[in-house]
N, C-alpha and C. Protein backbone atom coordinates (compact mmCIF):
# COMPACT_ATOMS: atom_id res chain seq x y z
N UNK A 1 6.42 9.88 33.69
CA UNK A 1 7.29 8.72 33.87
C UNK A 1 6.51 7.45 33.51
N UNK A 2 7.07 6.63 32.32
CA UNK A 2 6.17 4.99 32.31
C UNK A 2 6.09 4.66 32.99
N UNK A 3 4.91 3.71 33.32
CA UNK A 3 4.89 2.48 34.52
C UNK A 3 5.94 1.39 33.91
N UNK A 4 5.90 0.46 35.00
CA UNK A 4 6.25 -0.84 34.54
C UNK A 4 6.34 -1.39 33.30
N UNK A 5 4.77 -1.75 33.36
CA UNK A 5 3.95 -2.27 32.04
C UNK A 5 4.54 -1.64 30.99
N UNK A 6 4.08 -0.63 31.06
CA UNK A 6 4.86 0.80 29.55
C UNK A 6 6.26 0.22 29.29
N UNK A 7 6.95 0.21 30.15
CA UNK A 7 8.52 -0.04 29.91
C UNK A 7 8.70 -1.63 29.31
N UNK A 8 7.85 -2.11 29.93
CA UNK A 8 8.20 -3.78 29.56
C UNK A 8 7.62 -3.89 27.72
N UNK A 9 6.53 -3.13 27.92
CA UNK A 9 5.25 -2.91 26.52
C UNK A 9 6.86 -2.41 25.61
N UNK A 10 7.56 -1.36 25.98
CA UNK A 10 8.44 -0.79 24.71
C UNK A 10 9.68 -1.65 24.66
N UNK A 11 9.87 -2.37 26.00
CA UNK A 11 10.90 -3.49 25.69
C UNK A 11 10.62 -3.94 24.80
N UNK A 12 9.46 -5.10 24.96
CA UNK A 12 9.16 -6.68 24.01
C UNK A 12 9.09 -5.23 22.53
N UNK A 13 8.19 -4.31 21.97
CA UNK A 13 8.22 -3.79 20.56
C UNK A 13 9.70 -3.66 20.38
N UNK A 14 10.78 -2.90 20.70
CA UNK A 14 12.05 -3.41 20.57
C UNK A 14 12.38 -4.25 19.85
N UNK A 15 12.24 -5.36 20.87
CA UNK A 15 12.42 -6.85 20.67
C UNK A 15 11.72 -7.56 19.07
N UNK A 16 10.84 -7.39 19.15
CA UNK A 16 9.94 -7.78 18.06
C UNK A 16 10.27 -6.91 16.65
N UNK A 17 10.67 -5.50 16.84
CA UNK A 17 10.81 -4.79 15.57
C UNK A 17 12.61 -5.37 15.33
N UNK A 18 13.61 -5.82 16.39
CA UNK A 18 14.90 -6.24 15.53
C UNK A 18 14.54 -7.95 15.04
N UNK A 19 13.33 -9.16 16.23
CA UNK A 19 13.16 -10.21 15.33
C UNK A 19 12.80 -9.97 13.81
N UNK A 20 11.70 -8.69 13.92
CA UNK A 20 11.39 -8.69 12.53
C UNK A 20 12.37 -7.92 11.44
N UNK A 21 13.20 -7.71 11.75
CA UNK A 21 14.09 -6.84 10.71
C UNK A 21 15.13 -8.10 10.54
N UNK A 22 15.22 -8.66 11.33
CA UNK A 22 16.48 -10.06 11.16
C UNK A 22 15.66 -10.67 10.11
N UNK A 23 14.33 -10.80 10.34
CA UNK A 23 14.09 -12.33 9.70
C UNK A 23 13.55 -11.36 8.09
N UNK A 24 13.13 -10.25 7.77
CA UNK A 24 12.85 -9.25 6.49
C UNK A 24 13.99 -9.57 6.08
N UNK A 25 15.22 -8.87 6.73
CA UNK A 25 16.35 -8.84 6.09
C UNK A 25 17.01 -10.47 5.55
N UNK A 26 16.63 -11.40 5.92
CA UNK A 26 17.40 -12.53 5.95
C UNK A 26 16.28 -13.19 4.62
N UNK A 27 15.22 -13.26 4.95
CA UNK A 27 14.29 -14.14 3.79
C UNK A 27 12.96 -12.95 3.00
N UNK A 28 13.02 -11.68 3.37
CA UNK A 28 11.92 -10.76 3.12
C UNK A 28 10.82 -10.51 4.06
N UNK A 29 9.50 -9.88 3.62
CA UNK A 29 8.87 -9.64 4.27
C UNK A 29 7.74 -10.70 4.23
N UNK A 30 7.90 -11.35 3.14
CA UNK A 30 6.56 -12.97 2.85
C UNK A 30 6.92 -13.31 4.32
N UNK A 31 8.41 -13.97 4.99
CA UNK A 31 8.52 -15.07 5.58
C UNK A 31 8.18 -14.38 6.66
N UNK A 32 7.81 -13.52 7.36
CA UNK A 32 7.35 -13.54 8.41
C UNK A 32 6.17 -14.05 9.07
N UNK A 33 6.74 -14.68 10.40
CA UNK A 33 5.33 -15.60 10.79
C UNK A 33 5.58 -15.10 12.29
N UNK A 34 3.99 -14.95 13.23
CA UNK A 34 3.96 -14.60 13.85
C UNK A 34 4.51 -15.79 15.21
N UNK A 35 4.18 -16.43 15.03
CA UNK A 35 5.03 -18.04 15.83
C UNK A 35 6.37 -17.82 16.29
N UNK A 36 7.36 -17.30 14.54
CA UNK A 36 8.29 -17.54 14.45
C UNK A 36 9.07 -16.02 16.05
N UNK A 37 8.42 -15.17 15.65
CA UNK A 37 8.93 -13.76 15.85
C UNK A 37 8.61 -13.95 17.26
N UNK A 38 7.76 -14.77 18.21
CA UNK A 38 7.34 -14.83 19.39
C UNK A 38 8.35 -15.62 19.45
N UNK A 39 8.99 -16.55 19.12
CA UNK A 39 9.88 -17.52 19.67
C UNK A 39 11.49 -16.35 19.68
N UNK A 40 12.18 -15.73 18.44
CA UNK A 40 12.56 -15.34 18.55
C UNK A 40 12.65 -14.09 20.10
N UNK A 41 11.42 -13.35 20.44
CA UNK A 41 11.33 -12.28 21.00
C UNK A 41 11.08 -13.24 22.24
N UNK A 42 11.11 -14.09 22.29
CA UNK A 42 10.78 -14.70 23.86
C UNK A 42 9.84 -14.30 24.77
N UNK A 43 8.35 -14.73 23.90
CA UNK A 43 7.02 -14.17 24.36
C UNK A 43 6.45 -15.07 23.82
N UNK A 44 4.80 -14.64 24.45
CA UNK A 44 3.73 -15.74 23.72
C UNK A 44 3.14 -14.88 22.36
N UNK A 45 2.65 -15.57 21.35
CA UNK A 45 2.24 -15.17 20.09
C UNK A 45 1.03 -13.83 20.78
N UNK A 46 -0.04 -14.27 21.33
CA UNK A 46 -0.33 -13.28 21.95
C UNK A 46 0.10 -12.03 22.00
N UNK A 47 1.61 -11.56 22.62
CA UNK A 47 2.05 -10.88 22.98
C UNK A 47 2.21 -9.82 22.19
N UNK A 48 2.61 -10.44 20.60
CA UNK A 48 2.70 -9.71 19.68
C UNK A 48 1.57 -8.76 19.69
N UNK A 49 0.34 -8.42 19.54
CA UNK A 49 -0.78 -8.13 19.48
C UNK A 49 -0.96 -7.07 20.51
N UNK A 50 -0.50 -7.30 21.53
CA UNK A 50 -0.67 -5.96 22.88
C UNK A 50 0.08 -4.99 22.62
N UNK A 51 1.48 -5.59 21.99
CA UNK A 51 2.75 -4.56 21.17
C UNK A 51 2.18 -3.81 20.52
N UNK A 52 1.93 -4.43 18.92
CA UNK A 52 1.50 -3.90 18.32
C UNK A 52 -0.23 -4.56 17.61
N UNK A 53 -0.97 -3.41 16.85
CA UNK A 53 -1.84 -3.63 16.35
C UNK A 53 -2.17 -4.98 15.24
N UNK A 54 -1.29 -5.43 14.54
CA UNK A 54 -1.22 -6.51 13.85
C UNK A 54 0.20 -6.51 13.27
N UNK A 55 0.54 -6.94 12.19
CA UNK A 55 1.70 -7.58 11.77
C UNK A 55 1.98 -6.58 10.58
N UNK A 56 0.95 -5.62 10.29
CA UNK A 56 1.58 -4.47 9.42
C UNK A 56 2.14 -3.62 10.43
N UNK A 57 1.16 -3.07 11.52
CA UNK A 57 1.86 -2.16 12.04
C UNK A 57 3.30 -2.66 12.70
N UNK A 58 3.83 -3.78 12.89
CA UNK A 58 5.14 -3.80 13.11
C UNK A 58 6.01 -4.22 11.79
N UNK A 59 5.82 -4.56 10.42
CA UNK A 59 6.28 -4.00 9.56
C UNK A 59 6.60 -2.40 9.34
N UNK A 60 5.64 -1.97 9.71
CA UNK A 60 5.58 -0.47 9.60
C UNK A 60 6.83 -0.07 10.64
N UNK A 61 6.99 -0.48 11.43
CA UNK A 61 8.18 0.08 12.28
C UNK A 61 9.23 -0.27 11.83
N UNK A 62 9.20 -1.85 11.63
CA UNK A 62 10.85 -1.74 10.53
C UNK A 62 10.79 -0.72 9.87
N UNK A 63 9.99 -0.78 8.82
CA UNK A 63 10.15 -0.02 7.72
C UNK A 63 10.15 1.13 8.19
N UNK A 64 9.91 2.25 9.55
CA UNK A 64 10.68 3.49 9.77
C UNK A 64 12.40 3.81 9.77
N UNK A 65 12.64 2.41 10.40
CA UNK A 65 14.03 2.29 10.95
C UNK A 65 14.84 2.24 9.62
N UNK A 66 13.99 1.37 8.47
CA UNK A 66 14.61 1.54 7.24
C UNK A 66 14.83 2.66 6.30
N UNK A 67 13.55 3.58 6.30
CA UNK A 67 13.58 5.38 5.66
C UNK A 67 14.81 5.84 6.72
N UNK A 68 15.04 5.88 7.67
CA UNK A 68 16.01 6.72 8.75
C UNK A 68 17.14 6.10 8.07
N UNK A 69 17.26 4.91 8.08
CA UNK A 69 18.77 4.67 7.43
C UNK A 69 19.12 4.96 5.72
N UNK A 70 18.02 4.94 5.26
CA UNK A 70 18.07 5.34 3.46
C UNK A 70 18.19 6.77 4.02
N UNK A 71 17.38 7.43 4.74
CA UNK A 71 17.62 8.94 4.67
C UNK A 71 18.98 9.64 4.94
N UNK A 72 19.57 8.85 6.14
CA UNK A 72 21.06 8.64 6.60
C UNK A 72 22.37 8.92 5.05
N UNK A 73 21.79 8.02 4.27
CA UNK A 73 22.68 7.40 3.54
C UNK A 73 22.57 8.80 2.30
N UNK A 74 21.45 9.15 1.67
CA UNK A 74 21.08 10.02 0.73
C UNK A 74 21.53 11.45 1.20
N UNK A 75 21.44 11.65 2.82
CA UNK A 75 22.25 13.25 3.50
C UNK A 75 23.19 13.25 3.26
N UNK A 76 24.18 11.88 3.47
CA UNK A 76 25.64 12.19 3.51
C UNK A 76 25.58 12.06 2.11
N UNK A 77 24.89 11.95 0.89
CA UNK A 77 25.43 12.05 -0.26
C UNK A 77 24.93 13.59 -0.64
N UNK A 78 24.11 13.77 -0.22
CA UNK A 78 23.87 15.41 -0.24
C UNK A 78 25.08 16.49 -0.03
N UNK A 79 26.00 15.84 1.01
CA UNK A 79 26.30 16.76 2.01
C UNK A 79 27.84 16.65 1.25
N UNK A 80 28.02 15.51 0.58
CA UNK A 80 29.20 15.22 -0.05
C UNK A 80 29.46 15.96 -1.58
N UNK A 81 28.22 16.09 -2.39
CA UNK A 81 28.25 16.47 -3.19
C UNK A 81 27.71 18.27 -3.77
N UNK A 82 27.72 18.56 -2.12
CA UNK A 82 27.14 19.86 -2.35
C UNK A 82 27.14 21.07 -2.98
N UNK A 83 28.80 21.07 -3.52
CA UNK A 83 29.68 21.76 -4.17
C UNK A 83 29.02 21.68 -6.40
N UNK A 84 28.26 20.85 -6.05
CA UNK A 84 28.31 20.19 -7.72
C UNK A 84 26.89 20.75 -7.92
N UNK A 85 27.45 20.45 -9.30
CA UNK A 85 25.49 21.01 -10.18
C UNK A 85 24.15 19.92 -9.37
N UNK A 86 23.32 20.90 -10.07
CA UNK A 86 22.22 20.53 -9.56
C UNK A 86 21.84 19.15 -9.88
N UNK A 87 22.59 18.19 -11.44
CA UNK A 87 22.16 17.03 -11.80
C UNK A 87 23.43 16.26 -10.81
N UNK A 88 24.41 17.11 -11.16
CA UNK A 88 25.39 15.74 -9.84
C UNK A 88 24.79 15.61 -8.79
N UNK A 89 24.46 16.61 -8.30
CA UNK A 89 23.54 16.34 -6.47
C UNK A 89 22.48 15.27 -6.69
N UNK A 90 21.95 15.27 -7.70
CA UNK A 90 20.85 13.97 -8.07
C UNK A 90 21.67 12.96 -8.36
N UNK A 91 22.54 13.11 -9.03
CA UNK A 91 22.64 11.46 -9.54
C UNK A 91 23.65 11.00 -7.95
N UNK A 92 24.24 12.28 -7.26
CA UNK A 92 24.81 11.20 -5.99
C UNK A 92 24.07 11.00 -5.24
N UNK A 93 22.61 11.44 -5.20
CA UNK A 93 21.69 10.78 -4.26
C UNK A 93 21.15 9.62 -4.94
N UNK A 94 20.96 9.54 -6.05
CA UNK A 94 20.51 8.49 -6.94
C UNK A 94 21.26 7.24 -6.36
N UNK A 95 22.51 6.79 -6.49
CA UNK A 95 23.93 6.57 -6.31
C UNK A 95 23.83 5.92 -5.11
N UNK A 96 23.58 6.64 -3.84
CA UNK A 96 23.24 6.70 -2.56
C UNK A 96 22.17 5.26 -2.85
N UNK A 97 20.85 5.85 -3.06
CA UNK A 97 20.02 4.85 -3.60
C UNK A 97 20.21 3.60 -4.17
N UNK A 98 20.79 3.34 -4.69
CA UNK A 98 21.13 2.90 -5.40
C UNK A 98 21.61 1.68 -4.33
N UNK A 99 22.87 2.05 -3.83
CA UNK A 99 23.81 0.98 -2.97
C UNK A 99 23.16 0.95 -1.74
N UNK A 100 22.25 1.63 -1.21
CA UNK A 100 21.16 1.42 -0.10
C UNK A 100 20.64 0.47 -0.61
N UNK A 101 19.87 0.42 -1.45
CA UNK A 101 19.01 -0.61 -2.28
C UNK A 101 19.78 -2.24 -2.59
N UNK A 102 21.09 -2.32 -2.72
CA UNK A 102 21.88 -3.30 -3.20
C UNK A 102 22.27 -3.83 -2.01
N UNK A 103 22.65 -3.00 -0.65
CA UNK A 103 23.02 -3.74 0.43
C UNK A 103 22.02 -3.95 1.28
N UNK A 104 21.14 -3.64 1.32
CA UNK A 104 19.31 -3.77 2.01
C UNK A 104 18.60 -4.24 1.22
N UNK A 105 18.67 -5.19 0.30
CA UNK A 105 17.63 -5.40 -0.47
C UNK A 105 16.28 -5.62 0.01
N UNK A 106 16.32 -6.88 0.35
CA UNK A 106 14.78 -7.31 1.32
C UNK A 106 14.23 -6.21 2.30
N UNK A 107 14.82 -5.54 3.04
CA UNK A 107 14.61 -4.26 3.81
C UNK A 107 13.98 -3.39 3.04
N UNK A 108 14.69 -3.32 1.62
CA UNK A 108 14.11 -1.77 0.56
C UNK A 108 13.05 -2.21 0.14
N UNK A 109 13.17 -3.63 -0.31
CA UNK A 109 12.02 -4.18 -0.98
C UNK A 109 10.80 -4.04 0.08
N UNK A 110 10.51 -4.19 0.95
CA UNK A 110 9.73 -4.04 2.44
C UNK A 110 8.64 -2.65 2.52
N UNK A 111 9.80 -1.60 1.94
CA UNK A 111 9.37 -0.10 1.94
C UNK A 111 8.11 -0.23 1.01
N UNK A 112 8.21 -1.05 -0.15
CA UNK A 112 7.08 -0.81 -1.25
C UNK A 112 6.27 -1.88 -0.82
N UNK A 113 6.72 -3.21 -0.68
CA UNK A 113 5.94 -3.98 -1.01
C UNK A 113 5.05 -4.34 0.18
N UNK A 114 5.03 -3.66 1.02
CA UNK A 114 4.14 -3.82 2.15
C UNK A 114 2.19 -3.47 1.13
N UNK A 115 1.46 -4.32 1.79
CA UNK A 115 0.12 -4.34 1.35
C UNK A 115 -0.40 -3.50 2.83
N UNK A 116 -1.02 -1.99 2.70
CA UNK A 116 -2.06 -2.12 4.00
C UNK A 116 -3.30 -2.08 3.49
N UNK A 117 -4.04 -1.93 4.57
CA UNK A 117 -5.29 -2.43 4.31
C UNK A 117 -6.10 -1.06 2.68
N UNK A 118 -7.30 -1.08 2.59
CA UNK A 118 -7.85 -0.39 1.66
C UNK A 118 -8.42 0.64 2.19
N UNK A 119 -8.84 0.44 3.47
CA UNK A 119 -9.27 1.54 4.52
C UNK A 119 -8.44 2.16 5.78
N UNK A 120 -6.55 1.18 5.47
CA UNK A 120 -5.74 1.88 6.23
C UNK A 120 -5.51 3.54 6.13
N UNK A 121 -5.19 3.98 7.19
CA UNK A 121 -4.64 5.18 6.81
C UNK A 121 -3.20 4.88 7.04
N UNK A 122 -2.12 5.73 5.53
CA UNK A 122 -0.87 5.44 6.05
C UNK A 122 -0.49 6.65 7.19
N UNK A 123 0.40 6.35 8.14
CA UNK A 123 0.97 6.88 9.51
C UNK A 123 1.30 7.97 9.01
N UNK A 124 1.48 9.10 9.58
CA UNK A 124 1.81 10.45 9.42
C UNK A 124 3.29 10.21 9.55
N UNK A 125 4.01 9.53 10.20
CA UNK A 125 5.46 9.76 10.53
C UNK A 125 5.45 8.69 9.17
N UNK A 126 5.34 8.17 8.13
CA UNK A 126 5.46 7.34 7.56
C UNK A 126 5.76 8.32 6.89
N UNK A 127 4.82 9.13 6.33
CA UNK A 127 4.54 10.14 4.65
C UNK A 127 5.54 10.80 5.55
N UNK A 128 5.72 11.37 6.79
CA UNK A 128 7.03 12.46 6.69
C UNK A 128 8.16 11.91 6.31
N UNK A 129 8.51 10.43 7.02
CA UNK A 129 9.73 10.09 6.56
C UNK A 129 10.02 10.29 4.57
N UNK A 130 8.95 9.82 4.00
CA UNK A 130 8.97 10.38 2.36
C UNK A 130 9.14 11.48 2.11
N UNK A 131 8.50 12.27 2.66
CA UNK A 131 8.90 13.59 2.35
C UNK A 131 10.28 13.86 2.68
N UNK A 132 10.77 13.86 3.74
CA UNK A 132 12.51 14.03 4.02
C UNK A 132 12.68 13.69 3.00
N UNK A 133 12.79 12.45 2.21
CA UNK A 133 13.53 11.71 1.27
C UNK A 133 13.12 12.53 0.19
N UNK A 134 12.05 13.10 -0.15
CA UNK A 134 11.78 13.46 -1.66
C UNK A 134 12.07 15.28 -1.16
N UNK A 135 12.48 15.91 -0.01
CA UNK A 135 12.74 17.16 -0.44
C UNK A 135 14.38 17.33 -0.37
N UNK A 136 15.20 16.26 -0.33
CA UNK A 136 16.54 16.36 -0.94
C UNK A 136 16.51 16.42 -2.66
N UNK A 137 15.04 15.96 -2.89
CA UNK A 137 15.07 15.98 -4.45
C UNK A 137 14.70 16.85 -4.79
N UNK A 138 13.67 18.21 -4.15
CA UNK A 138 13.35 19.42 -4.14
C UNK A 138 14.38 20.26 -4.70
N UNK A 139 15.40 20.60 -3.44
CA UNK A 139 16.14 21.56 -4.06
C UNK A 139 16.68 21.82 -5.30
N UNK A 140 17.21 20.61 -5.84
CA UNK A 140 18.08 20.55 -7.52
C UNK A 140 16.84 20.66 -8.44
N UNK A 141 15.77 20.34 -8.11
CA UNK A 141 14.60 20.37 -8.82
C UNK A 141 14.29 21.91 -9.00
N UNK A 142 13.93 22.62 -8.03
CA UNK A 142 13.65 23.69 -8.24
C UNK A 142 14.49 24.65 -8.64
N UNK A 143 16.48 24.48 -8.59
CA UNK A 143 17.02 24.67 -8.86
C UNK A 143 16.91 25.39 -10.59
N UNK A 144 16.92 23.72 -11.18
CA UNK A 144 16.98 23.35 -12.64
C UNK A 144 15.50 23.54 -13.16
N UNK A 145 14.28 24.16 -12.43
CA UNK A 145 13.37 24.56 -12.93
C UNK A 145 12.36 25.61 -12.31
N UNK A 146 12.93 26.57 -12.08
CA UNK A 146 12.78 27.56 -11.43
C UNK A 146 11.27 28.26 -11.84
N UNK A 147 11.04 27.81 -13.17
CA UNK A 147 10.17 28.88 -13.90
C UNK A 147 8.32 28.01 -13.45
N UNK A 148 8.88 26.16 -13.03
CA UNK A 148 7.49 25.40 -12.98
C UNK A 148 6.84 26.25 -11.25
N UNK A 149 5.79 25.84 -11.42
CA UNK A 149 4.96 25.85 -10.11
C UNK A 149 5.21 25.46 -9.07
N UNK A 150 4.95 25.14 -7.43
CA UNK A 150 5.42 24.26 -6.86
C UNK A 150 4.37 23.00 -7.06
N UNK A 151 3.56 23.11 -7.86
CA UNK A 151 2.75 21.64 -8.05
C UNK A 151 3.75 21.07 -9.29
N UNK A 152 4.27 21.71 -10.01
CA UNK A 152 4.45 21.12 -11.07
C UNK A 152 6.00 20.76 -10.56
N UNK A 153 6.94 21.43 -9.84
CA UNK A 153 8.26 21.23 -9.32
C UNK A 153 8.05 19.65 -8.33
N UNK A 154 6.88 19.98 -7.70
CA UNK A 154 6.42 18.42 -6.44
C UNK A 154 6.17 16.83 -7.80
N UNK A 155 5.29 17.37 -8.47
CA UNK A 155 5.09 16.29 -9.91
C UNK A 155 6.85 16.09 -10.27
N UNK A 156 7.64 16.92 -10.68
CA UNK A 156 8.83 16.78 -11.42
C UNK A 156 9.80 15.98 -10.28
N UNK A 157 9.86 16.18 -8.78
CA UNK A 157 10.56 15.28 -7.65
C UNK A 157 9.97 13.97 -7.80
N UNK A 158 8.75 13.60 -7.85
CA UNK A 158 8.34 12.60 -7.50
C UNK A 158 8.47 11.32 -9.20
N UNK A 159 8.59 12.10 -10.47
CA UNK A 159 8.91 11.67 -11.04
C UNK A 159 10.22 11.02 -11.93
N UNK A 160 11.19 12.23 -11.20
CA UNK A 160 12.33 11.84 -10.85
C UNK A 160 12.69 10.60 -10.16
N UNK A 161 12.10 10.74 -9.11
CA UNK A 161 12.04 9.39 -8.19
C UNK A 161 11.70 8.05 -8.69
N UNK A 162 10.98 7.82 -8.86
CA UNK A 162 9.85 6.84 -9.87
C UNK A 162 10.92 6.71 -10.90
N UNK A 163 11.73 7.14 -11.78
CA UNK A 163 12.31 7.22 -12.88
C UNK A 163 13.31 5.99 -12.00
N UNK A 164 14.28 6.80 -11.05
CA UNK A 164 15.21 6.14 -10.56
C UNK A 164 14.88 4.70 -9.79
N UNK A 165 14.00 4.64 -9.18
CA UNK A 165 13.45 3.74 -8.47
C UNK A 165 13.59 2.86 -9.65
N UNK A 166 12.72 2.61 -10.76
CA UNK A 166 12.56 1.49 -11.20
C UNK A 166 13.43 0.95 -12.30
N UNK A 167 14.23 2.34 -12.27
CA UNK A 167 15.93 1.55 -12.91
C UNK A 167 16.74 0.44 -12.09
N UNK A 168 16.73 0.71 -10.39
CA UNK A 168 17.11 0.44 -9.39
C UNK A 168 16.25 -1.11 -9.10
N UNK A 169 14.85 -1.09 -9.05
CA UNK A 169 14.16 -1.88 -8.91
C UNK A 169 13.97 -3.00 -10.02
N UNK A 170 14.23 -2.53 -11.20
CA UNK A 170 14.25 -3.51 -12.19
C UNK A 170 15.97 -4.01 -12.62
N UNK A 171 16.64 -3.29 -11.87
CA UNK A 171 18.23 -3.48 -12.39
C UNK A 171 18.80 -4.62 -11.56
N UNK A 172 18.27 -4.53 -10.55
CA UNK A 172 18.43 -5.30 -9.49
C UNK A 172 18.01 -6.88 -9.15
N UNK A 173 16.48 -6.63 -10.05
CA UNK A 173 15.46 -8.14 -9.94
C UNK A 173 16.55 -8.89 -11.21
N UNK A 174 17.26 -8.11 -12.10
CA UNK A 174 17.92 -8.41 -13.62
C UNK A 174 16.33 -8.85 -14.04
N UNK A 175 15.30 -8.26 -14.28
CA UNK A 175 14.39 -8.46 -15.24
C UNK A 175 14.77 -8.76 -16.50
N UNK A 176 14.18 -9.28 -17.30
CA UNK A 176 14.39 -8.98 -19.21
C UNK A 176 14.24 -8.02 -19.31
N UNK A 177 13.45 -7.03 -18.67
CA UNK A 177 12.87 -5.47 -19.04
C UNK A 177 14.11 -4.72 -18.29
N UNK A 178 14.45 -4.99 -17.22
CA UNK A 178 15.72 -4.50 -16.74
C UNK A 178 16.66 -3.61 -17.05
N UNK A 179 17.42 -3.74 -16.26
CA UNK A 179 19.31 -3.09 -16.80
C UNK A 179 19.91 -4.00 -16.67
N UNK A 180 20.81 -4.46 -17.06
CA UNK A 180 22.30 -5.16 -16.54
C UNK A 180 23.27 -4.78 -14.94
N UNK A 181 22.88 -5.30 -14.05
CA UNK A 181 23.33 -4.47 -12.86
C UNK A 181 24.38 -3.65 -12.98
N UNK A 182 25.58 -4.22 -13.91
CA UNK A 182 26.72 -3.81 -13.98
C UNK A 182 26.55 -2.21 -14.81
N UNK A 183 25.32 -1.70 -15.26
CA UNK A 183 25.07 -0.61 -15.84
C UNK A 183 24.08 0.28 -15.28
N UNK A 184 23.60 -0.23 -13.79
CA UNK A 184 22.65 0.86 -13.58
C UNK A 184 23.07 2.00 -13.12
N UNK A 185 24.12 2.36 -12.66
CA UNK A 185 24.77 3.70 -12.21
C UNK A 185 24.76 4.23 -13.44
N UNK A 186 25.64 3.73 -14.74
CA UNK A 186 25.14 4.50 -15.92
C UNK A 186 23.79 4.80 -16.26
N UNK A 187 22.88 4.31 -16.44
CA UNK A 187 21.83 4.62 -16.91
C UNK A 187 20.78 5.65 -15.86
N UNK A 188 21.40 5.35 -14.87
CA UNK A 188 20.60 6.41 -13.81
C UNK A 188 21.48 8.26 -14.06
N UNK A 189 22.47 7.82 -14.25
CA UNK A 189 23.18 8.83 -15.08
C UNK A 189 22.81 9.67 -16.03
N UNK A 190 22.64 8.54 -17.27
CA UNK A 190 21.84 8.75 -18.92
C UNK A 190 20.65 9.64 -18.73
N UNK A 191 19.88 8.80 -17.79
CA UNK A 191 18.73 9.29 -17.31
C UNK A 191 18.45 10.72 -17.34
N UNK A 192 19.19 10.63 -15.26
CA UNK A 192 19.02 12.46 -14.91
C UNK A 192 19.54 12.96 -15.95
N UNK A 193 20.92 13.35 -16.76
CA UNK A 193 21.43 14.03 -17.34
C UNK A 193 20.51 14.48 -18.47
N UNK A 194 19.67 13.67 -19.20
CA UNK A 194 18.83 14.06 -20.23
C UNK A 194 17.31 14.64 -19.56
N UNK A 195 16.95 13.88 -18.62
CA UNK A 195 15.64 15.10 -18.26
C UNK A 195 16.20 16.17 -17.24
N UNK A 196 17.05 16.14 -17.04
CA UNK A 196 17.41 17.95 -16.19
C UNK A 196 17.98 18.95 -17.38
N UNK A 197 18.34 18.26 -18.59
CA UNK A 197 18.82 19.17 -19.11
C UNK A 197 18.75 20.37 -19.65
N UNK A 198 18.76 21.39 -19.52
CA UNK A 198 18.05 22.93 -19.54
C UNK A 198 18.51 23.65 -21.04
């Protein structure tokens, strides 16, 4: 059973992981200031610090809450399209991605652009939450390439990914290098359809 302390300790992180998801989601992950998030959470700046370890590790907790809801979003497209080939099941998780990414922006953007340290280790529940996400890409993978390795099937998910990501990521910024937003569902399309093709 927690003490007190414990309970009050997982209150204020609470508290502090929705200030910080308000203020990610509203201006990104630059604008966070530790001032700001103590005023919000109705504590002393201090406080932050007993919560958590510094200001990544409570990025790091948004950013769980954010894989759980991308993961959310990519099942039910799993679960919707289950009936279909192995490239439809990709491109409706793609898809999934896709409008996760468009209605979370600053949140998605958060997932990558977090800096940890050079001697961080990333969190174990961190890389699992990736993995959930990249073994919905497993199955159609190994599906549509039955004959690779599982090193070479794990290389072919993760490049899949990477493929889509930075259609998504560059479609979105409208780079010059870009897509036209109004075309990235096609081209994530174009895409899978030509490297799954058997």
């Amino acid at each position: 059973m927690a003490t007190k302390a414990e309970q009050r300790r997982a209150e204020l992180r609470d508290k502090l992981v929705s200030a910080a998801e308000a203020r990610i989601r509203a201006a990104g992950v630059s604008s966070l200031r530790a001032r700001d998030l103590a005023k919000d959470a109705g504590c002393a700046v201090g406080a932050i610090y007993n919560a958590f370890d510094d200001m990544t590790a409570l990025v790091m907790a948004v950013n769980g809450l954010t894989f759980q809801r991308l993961g959310a979003d990519v099942e039910a497209a799993v679960a919707a399209s289950a009936g279909g080939s192995a490239t439809a099941r990709l491109i409706a998780m793609s898809e999934a991605y896709l409008d996760f990414a468009s209605a979370n922006s600053r949140l998605w953007r958060a997932l990558f652009d977090l800096e940890l340290p050079e001697d961080g280790a990333v969190p174990e529940w961190y890389r699992a939450a990736l993995a959930r996400l990249f073994s919905h890409i497993a199955d159609p993978v190994a599906e549509l390439f039955p004959e690779q390795s599982p090193e070479e099937q794990a290389l072919t998910v993760r490049a899949l990914f990477s493929s889509v990501h930075g259609i998504v990521l560059l479609g979105l910024e409208n780079r010059i290098s870009g897509v036209p937003p109004q075309d990235i569902r096609r081209m994530i399309a174009l895409v899978l359809s030509r490297l799954t093709v058997r």
